[in-house]
Protein backbone atom coordinates (compact mmCIF):
# COMPACT_ATOMS: atom_id res chain seq x y z
CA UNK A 1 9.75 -2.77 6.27
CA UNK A 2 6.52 -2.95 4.74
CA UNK A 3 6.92 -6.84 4.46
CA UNK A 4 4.03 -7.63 6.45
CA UNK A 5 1.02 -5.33 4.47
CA UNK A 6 -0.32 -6.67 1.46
CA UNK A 7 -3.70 -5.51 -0.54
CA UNK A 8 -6.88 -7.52 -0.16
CA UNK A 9 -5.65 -9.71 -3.07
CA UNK A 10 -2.16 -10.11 -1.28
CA UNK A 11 0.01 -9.88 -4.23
CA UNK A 12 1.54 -6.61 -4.16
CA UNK A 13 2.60 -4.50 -0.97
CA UNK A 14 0.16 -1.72 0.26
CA UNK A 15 2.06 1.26 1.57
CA UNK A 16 -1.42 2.72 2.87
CA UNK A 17 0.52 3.83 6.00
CA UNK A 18 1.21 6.69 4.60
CA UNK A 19 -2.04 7.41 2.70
CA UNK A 20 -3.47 7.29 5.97
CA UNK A 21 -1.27 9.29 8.08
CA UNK A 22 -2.30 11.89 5.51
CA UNK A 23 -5.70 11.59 5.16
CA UNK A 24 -5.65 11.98 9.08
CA UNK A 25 -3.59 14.67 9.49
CA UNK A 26 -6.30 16.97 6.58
CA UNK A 27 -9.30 15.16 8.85
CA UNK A 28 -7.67 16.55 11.80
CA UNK A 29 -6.96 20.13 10.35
């Protein structure tokens, strides 16, 4: 799934996604 995201360097995978959907949902509260 996460096939297509890759870190600046583009050697390993960066599952970020999530990071991010959790960092938004604390900015939102």
């Amino acid at each position: 799934m996460d096939v297509g995201i890759y870190n600046e360097n583009g050697l390993k995978p960066a599952p970020i996604d999530i990071d991010i959907d959790i960092d938004i949902d604390i900015d939102i509260d």
